[in-house]
Protein backbone atom coordinates (compact mmCIF):
# COMPACT_ATOMS: atom_id res chain seq x y z
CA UNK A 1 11.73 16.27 4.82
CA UNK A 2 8.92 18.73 4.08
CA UNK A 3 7.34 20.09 7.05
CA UNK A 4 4.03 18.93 8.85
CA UNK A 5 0.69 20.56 7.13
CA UNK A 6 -3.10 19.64 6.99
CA UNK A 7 -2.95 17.10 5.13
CA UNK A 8 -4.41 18.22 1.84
CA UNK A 9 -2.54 18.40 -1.75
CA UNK A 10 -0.10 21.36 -1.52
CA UNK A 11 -1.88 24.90 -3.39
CA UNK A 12 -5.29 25.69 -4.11
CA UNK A 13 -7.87 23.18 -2.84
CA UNK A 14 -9.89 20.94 -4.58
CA UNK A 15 -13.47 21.64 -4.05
CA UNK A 16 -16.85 20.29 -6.05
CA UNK A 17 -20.43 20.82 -4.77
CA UNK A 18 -23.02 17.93 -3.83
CA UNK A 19 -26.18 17.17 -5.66
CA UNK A 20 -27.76 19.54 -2.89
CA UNK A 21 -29.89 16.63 -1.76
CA UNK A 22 -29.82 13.08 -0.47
CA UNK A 23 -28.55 10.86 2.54
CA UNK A 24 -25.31 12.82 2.97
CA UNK A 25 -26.42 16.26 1.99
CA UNK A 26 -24.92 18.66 4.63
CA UNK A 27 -21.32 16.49 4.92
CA UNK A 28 -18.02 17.04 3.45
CA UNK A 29 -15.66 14.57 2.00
CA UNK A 30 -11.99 14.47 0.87
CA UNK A 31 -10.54 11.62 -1.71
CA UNK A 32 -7.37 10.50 -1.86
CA UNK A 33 -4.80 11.65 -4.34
CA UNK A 34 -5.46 8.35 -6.19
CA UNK A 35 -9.48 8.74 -6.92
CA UNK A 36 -10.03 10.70 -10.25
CA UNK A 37 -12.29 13.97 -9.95
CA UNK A 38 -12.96 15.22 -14.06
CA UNK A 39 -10.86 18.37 -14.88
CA UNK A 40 -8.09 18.02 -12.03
CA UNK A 41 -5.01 15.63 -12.18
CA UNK A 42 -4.93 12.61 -10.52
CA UNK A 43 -1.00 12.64 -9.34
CA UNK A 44 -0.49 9.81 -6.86
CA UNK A 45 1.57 12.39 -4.58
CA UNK A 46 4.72 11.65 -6.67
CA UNK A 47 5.91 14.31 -8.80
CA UNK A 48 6.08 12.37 -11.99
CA UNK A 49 3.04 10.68 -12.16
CA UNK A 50 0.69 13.92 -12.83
CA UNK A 51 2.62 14.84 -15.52
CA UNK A 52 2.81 12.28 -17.26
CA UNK A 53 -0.73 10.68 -16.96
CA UNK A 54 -3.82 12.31 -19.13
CA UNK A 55 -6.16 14.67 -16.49
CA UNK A 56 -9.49 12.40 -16.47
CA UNK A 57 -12.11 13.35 -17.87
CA UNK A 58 -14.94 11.40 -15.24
CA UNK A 59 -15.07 11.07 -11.68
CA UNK A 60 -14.48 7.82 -10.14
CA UNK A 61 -16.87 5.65 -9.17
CA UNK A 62 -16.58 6.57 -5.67
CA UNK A 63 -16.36 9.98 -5.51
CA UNK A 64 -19.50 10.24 -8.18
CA UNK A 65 -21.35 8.17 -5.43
CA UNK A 66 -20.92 10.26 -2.49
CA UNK A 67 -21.43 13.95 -5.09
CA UNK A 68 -24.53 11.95 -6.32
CA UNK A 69 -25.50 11.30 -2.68
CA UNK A 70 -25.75 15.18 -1.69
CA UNK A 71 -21.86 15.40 -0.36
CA UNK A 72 -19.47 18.23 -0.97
CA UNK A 73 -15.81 17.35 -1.76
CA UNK A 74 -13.86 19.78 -0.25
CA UNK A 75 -10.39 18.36 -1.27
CA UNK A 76 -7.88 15.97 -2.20
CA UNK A 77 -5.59 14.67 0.14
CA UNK A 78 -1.71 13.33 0.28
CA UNK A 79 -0.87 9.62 -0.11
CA UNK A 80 2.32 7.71 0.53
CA UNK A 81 3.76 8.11 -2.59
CA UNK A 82 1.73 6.07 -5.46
CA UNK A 83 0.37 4.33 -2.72
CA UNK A 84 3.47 2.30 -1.51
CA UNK A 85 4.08 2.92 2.11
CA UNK A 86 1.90 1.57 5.55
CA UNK A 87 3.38 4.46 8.23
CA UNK A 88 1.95 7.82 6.60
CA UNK A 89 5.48 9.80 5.29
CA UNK A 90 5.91 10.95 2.02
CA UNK A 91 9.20 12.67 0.99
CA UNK A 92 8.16 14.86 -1.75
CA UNK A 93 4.57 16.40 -0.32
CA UNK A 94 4.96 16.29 3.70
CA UNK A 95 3.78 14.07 6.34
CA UNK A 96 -0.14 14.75 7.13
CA UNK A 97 -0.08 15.27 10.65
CA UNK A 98 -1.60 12.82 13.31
CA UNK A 99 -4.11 14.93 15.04
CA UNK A 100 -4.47 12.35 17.77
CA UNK A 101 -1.15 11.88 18.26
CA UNK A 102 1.25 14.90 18.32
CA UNK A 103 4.57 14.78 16.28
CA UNK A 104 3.48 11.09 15.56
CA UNK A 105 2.97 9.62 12.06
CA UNK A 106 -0.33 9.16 10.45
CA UNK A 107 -0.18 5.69 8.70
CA UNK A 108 -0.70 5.15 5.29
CA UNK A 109 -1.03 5.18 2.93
CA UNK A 110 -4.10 7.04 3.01
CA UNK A 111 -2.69 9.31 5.57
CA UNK A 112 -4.19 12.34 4.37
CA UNK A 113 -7.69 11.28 4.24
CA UNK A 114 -7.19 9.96 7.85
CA UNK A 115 -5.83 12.98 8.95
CA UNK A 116 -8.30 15.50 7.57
CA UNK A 117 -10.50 12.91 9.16
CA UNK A 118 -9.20 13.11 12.19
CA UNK A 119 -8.76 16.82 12.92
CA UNK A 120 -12.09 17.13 11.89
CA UNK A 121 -11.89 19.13 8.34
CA UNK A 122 -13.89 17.02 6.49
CA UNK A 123 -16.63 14.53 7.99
CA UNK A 124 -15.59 11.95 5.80
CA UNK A 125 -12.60 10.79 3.59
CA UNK A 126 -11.95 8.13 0.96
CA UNK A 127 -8.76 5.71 0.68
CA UNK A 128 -8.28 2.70 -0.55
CA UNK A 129 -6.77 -0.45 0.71
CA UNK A 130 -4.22 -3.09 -0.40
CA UNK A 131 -1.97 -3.96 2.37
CA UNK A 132 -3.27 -1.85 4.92
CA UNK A 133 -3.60 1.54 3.78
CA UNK A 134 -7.17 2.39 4.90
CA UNK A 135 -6.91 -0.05 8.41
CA UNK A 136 -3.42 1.52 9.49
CA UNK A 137 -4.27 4.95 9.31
CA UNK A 138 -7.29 4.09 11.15
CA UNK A 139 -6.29 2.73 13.91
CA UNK A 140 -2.81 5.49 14.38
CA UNK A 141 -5.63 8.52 13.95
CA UNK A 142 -8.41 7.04 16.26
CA UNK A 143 -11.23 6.99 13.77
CA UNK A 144 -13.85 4.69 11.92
CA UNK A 145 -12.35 2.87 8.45
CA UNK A 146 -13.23 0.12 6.59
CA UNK A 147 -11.47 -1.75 4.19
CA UNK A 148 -14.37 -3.52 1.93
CA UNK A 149 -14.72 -7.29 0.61
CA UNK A 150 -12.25 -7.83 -2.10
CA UNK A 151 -14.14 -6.95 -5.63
CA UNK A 152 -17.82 -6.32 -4.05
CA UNK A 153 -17.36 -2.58 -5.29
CA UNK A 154 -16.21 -0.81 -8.41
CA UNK A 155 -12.30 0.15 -8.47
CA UNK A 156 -13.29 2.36 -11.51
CA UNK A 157 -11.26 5.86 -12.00
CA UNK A 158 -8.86 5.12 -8.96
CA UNK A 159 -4.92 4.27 -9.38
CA UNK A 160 -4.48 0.47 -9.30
CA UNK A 161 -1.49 -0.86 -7.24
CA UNK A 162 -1.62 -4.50 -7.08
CA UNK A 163 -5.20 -5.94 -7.97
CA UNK A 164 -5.78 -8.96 -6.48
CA UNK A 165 -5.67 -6.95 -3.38
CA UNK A 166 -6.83 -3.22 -4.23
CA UNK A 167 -9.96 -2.11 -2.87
CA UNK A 168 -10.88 1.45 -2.05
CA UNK A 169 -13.09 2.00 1.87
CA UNK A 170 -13.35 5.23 3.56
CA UNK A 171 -13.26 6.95 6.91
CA UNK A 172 -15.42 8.98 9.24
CA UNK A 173 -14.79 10.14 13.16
CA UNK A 174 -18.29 8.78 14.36
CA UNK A 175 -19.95 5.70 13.81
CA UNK A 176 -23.20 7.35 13.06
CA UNK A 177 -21.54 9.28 9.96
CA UNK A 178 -20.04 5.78 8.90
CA UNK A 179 -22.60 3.86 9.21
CA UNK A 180 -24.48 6.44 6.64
CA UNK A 181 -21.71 7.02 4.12
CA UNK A 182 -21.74 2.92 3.98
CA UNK A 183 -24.73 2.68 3.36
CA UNK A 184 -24.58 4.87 0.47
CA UNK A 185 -21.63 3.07 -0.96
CA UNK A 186 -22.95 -0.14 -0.67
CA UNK A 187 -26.65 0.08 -1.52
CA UNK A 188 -27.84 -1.88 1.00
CA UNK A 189 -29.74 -1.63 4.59
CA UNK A 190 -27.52 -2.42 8.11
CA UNK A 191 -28.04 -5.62 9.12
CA UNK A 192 -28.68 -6.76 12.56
CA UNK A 193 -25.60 -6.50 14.69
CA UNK A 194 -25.48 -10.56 15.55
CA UNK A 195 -22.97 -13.51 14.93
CA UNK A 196 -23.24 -17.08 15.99
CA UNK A 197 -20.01 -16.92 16.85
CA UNK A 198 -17.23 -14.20 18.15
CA UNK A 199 -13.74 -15.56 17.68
CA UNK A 200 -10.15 -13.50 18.82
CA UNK A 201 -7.36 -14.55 17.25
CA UNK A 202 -4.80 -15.36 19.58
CA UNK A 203 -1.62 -15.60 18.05
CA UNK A 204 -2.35 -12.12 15.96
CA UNK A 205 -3.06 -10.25 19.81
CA UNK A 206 0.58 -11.82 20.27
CA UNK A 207 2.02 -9.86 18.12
CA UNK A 208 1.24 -6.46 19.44
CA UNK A 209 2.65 -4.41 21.95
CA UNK A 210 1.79 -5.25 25.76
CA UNK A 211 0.31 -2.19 25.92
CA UNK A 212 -1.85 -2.30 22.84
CA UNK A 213 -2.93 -6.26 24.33
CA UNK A 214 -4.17 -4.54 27.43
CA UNK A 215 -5.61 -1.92 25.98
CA UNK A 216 -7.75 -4.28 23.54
CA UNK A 217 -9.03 -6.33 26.81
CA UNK A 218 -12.32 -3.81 27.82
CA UNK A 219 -13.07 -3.43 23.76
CA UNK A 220 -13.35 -7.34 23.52
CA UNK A 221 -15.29 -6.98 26.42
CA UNK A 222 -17.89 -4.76 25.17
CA UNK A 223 -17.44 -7.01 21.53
CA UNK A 224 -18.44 -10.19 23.99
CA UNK A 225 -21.45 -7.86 25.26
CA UNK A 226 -23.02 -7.84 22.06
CA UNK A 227 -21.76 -11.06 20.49
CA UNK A 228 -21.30 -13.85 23.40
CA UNK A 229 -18.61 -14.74 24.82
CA UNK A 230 -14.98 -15.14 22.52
CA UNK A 231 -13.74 -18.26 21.45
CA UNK A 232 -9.82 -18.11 21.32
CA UNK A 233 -7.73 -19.78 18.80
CA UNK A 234 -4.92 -19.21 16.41
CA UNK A 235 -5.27 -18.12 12.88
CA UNK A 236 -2.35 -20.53 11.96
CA UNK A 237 0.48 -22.88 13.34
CA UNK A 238 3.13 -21.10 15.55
CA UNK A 239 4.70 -18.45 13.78
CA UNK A 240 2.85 -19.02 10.21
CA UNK A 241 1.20 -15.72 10.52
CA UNK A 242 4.62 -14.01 10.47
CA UNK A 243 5.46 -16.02 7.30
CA UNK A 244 2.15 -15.09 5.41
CA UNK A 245 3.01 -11.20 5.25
CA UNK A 246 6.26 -12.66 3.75
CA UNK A 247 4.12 -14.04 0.88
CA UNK A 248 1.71 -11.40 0.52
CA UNK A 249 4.98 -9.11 -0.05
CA UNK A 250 5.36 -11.43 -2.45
CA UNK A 251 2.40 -11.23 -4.44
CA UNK A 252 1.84 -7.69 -3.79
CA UNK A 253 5.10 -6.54 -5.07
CA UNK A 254 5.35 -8.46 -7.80
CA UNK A 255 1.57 -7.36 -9.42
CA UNK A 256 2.65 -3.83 -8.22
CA UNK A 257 6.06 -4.19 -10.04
CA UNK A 258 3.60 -5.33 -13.31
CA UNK A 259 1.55 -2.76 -13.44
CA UNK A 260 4.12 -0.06 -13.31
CA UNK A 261 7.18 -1.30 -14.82
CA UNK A 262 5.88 0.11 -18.78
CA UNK A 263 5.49 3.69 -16.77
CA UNK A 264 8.62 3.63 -15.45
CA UNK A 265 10.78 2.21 -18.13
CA UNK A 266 9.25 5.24 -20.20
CA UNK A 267 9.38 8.28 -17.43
CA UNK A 268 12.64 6.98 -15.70
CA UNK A 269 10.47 8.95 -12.92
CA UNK A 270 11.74 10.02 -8.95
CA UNK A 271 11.18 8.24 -6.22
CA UNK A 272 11.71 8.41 -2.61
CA UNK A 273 14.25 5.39 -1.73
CA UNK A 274 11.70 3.23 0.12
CA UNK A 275 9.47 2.99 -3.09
CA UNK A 276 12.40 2.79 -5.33
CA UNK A 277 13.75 0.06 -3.38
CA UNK A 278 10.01 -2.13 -3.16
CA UNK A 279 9.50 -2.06 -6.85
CA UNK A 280 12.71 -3.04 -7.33
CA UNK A 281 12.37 -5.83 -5.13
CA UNK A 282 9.32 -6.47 -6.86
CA UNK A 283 10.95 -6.48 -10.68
CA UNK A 284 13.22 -9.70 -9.00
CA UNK A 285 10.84 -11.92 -7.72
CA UNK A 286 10.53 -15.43 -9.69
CA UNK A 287 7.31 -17.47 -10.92
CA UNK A 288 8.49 -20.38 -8.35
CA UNK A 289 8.39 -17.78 -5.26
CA UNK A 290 5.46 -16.23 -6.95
CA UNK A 291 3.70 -20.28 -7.02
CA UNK A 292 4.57 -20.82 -3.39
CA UNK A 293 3.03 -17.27 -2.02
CA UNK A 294 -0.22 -18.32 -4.06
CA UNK A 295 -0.43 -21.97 -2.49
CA UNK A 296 -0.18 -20.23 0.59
CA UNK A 297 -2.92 -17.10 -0.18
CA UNK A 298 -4.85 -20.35 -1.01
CA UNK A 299 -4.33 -22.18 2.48
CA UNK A 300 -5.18 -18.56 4.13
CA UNK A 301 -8.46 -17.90 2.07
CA UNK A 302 -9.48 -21.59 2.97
CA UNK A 303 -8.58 -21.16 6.64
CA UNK A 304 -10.59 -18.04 6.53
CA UNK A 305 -13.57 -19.95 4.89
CA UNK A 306 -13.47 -22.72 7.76
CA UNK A 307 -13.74 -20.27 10.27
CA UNK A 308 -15.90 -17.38 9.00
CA UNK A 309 -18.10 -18.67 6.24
CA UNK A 310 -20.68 -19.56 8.82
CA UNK A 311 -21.11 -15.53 9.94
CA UNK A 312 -18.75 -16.08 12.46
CA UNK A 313 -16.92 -12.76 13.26
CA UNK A 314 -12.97 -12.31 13.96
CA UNK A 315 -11.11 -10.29 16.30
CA UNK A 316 -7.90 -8.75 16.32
CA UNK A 317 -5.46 -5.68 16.78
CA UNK A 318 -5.90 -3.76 13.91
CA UNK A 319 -1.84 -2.19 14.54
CA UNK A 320 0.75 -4.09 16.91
CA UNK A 321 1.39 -0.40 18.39
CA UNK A 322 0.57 3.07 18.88
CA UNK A 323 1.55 6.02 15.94
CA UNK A 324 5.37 6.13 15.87
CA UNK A 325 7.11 9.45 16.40
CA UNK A 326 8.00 11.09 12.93
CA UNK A 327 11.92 11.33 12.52
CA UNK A 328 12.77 7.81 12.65
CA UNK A 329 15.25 6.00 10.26
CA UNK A 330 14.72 3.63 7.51
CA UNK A 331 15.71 0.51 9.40
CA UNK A 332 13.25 1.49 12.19
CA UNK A 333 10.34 1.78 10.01
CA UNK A 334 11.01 -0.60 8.12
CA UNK A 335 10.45 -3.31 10.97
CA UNK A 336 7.36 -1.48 12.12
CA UNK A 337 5.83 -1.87 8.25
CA UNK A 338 6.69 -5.37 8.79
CA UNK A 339 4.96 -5.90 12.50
CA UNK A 340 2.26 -4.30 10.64
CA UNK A 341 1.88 -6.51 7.83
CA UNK A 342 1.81 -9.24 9.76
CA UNK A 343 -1.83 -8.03 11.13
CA UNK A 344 -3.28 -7.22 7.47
CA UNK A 345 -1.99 -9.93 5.96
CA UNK A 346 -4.98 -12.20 6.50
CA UNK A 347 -8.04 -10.92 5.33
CA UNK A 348 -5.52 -8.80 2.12
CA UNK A 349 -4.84 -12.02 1.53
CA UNK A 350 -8.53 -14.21 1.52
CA UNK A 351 -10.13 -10.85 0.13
CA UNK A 352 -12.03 -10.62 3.67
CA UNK A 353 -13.86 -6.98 4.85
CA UNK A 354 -12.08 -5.58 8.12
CA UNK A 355 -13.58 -2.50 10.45
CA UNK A 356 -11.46 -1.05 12.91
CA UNK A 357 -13.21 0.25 16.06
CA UNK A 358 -11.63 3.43 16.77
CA UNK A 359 -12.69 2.46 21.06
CA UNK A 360 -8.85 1.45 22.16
CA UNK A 361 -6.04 4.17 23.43
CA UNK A 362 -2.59 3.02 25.27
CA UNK A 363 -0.07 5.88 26.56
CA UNK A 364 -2.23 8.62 25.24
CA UNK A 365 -2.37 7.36 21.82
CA UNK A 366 -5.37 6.07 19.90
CA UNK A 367 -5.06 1.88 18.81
CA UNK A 368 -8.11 -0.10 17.37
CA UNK A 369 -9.39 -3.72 17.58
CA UNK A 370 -10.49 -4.57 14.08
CA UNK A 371 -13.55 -7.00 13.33
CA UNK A 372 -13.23 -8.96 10.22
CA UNK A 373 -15.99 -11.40 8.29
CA UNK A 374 -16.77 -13.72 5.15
CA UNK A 375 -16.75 -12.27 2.09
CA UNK A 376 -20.52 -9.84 2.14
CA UNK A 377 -20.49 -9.28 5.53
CA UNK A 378 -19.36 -5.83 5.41
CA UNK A 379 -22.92 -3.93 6.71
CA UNK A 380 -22.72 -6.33 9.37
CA UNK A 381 -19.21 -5.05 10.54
CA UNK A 382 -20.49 -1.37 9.89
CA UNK A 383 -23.81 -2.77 11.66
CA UNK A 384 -21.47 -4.03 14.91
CA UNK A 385 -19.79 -0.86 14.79
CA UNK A 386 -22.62 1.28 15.69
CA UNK A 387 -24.30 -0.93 17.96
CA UNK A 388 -20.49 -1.00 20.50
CA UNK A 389 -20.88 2.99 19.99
CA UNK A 390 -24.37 3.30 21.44
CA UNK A 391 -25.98 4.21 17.99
C-alpha cells in the first residue's frame, strides 16, 4: 500500500491559469484524474490507461467552464482506480488522506478532489458521479458536493464508466463558494429555497449507523425550519431498497464491463484485485438479469416521479457511517461499499440530482444528510444549501 499524501497525481503538478476575470476569478480548482486538460494525459490513476490512451488535445467541458469563468486549476487529483471503487483507496497511487478524519479513508472515487477540498488546497474540485463517487466522498470529508441531474450537463472530454449513470458534480468547503461555482456550471440563477413538500425517507435513515441517525436528527430539524415540517415514509416495501443496489450493480457493471472490455482485451492491463474482480463480474452478467435490473430502475424512476415530480424535496443519509479507518481487509470493505450503495442507489438509478449538506458529525467524524429532487431541480438543492448555512 503506498503511503498517505495530498492527494494530488504523484510528480510535478498540474497547473493552468484562469481567464483572469469572471465569477470565480481569485479561486482555485483541481479535476479529477478522469477530466481531460489539452497537453497532459488523462490516466484514470491506473498505470495502464495513460499509456495507452492518446494525450487530448481539448479540455473538457468542465474544466474549460470553470478556466473560462476566471478559475485557476492548480492540479489533478487521484481517483479510485478508473473510477471503480466508493471508499477512497487506490493501490497503485496512495490513499488521499481524509483531512477531517485522521488515518480514515476518503471515499471515492473522487477521493482526491474531496480531499484537496477538504484540507483546504484548492477552493474547489471536480468529480464525477456514477454510483456514488462525488456524494461519498462528500459526506466522509465534511464538505459541499453535488452529484447533478442525469444528462442536464455535458460529459464531454471526461472518462466514461457506465453511462446511463455517469455524471460529473463538484465540491467546495463553503456553501457560498458552491453556490457560485454552480452557478457557473449550470447557467442559471438560484432559485428560491422553497418546496411544497419536505419528505425523509424512512427506511433509507434505517440503514445507517445509530450514531449517524442521531446525528441527522438537528440537520432535519433545521431542513423542517426552512421547508415545513417532514413527512415520513418509505422509499419502497420492506427491504426493497437493499435489493435495488443489487440491480444497479447490475446495470452498472455490466455497461462498465462494455465499455472497457475492447481496452482490455488489447492492453491485458493491471489492476488492483477489487477492480479486476468487478469487471469480471461484470463480463458474466446475462441479458435476463440485465431485463430484470431495468424493470426495476423503471419501478424506482417511477416511484421517484410519484413522489418528487411535484418539487417535493427528499431526505436522507447521504453514508450509513462515518470514514472507515484505512487498513481494513477486502471482506470488510466490501460490505461497507455495499451499505453504501444501498443509499445511492435511488436517485443513480431515476437519474435524480442529490446535495449533501456537509452540517452532520458523529464520534468526531464528519456525516451528511443529502437532499435529493426531480429531475432540474438542482439550483434549488444548491439554493437550500445556502439558505441552512446562513448565506
Amino acid at each position: 500500500m503506498h503511503p498517505l499524501h495530498d492527494g494530488f497525481l504523484p510528480g510535478p503538478r498540474l497547473t493552468l491559469p484562469g481567464s483572469g476575470q469572471g465569477p470565480l476569478a481569485g479561486l482555485s480548482f483541481a479535476a479529477k484524474d478522469l477530466f481531460d486538460v489539452a497537453g497532459a494525459p488523462t490516466g484514470a490513476s491506473n498505470p495502464d490507461w495513460a499509456r495507452s490512451h492518446p494525450i487530448p488535445t481539448a479540455h473538457g467541458w468542465m474544466v474549460q467552464r470553470l478556466l473560462d469563468a476566471g478559475a485557476a486549476l492548480v492540479g489533478k487529483t487521484i481517483t479510485c482506480e478508473i473510477s471503480f471503487g466508493i471508499l477512497g483507496f487506490n493501490q497503485f497511487f496512495g490513499t488521499p488522506p481524509n483531512p477531517a478524519a485522521p488515518g480514515c479513508l476518503p471515499g471515492g472515487s473522487s477521493s482526491g478532489s474531496a480531499s484537496v477540498v477538504a484540507a483546504g488546497l484548492a477552493d474547489m474540485a471536480l468529480g464525477t458521479d456514477t454510483g456514488g463517487s462525488v456524494r461519498v466522498p462528500a459526506s466522509l470529508c465534511g464538505i459541499y458536493g453535488i452529484r447533478p441531474t442525469h444528462g442536464r450537463l455535458p460529459f464531454i472530454g471526461v472518462c466514461k464508466q457506465a453511462p446511463s449513470f455517469d455524471t460529473a458534480g463538484w465540491f467546495a468547503r463553503d456553501a457560498q463558494t458552491f453556490a457560485r461555482l454552480s452557478e457557473v456550471i449550470f447557467g442559471e440563477a438560484p432559485t428560491a429555497p422553497q418546496a411544497p413538500a419536505l419528505l425523509l425517507a424512512e427506511d433509507a435513515f434505517a440503514i445507517a449507523d445509530a450514531e449517524v441517525a442521531e446525528a441527522m436528527e438537528p440537520v432535519v430539524a433545521r431542513l423542517e425550519g426552512l421547508l415545513g415540517p417532514a413527512q415520513r415514509l418509505n422509499l419502497g416495501e420492506p427491504g426493497e431498497i437493499t435489493l435495488w443496489n443489487d440491480q444497479r450493480n447490475i446495470i452498472q457493471r455490466s455497461e462498465a464491463w462494455a465499455g472497457i472490455r475492447d481496452w482490455v482485451d488489447r492492453e491485458n492491463p493491471a489492476f488492483a484485485f477489487n477492480v479486476a474482480r468487478n469487471l469480471a463480474f461484470g463480463s458474466t452478467i446475462t441479458p435476463e438479469q440485465l431485463e430484470i435490473a431495468r424493470i426495476t430502475r423503471h419501478r424506482i424512476i417511477a416511484r421517484a416521479r410519484m413522489l418528487l415530480e411535484g418539487g417535493a424535496i427528499l431526505c436522507m443519509p447521504t453514508t450509513p457511517f462515518t470514514a472507515p479507518p484505512l487498513g481494513l481487509p477486502l471482506r470488510e470493505t466490501d460490505a461497507l461499499s455495499g451499505r453504501i450503495g444501498v443509499l445511492t442507489s435511488f436517485a443513480g438509478m431515476a437519474g435524480l440530482p442529490q446535495v449533501n449538506l456537509p452540517l452532520g458529525s458523529a464520534g468526531g467524524k464528519p456525516v451528511g444528510l443529502s437532499i435529493i429532487g426531480w429531475r432540474g431541480a438542482d439550483m434549488k438543492l444548491v439554493a437550500i444549501a445556502q439558505a441552512l448555512s446562513g448565506g
